[in-house]
Protein backbone atom coordinates (compact mmCIF):
# COMPACT_ATOMS: atom_id res chain seq x y z
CA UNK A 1 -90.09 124.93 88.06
CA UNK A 2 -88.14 124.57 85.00
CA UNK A 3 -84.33 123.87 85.03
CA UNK A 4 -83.37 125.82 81.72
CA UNK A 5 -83.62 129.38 80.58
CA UNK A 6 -86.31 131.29 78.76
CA UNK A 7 -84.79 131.65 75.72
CA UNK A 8 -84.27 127.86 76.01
CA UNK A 9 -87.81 127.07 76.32
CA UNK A 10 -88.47 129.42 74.01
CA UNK A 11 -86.20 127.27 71.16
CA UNK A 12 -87.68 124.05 72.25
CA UNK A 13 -90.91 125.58 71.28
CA UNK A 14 -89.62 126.18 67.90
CA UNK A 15 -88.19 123.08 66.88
CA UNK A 16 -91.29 121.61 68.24
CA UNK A 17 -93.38 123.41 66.01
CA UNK A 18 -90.94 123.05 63.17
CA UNK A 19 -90.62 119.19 63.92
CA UNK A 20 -94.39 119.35 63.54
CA UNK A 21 -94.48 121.03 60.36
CA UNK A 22 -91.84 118.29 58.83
CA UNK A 23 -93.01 115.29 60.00
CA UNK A 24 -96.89 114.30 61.03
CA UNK A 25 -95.40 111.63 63.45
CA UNK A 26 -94.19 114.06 66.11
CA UNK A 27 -95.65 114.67 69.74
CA UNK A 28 -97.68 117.75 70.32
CA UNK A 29 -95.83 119.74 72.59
CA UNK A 30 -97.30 119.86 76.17
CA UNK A 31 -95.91 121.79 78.51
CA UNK A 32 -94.36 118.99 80.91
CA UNK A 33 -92.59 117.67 77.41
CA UNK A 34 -91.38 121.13 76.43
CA UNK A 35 -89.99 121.35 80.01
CA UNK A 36 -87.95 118.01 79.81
CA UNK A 37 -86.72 118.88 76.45
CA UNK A 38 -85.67 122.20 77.56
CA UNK A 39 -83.66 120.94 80.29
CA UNK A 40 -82.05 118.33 78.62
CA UNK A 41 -80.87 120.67 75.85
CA UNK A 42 -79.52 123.30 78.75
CA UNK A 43 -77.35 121.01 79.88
CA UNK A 44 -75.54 120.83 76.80
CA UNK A 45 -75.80 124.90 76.66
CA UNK A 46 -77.10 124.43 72.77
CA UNK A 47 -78.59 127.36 70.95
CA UNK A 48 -81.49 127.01 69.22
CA UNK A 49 -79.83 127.56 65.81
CA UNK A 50 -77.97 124.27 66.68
CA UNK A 51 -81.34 122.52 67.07
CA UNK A 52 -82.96 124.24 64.44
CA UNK A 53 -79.62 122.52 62.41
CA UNK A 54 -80.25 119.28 64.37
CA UNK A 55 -83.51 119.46 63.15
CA UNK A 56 -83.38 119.99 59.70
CA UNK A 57 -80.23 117.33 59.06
CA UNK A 58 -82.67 114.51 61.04
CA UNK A 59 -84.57 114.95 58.35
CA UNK A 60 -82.63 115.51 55.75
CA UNK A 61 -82.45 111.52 55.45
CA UNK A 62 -85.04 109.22 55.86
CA UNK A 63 -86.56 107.79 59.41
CA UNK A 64 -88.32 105.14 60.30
CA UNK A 65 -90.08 107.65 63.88
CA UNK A 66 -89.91 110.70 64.59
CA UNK A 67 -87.15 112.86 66.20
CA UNK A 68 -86.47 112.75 69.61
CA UNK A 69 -84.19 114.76 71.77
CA UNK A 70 -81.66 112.44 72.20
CA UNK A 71 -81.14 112.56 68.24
CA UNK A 72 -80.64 116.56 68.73
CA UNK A 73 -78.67 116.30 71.31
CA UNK A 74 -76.40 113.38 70.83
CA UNK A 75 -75.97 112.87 67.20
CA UNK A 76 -77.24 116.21 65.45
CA UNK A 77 -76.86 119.14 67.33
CA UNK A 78 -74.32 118.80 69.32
CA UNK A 79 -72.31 117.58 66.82
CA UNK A 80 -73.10 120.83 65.18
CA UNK A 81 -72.16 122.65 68.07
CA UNK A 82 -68.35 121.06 68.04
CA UNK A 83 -68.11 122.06 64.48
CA UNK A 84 -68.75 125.63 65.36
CA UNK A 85 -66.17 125.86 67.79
CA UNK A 86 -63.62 124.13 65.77
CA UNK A 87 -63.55 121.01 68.38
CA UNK A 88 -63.39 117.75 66.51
């Protein structure tokens, strides 16, 4: 059983496949991964337009791997997130 919502999973999925499309390096997205990802980001109640964001300003810059969820999470997205709602 997954810990996250749907529409969670659902955005994982996407910023997997988008992740895939930007950068060759990335880990196909198996179901037990696409779980744990999901989860994680749950906890932190982002939206998948923040990871979308995440996403794209990971690789807006150079990198030496590929992203992983921490980097959405931690320094991309949920920095996003506080931006939205005006939290510095």
């Amino acid at each position: 059983m997954i810990n996250a919502s749907p529409d969670t999973v659902r955005a994982i999925t996407k910023t997997f496949q988008l992740a895939g499309i930007l950068d060759d390096r990335c880990a196909q997205p198996d179901k037990a991964r696409i779980a744990a990802w999901a989860e994680q980001v749950e906890r932190h109640k982002l939206h998948e337009s923040d990871l979308l964001d995440g996403l794209q300003a990971f690789y807006d810059s150079p990198s030496e791997r590929a992203i992983q969820i921490g980097d959405l999470i931690h320094h991309e997205a949920r920095a996003l997130e506080r931006k939205r709602k005006g939290i510095k």
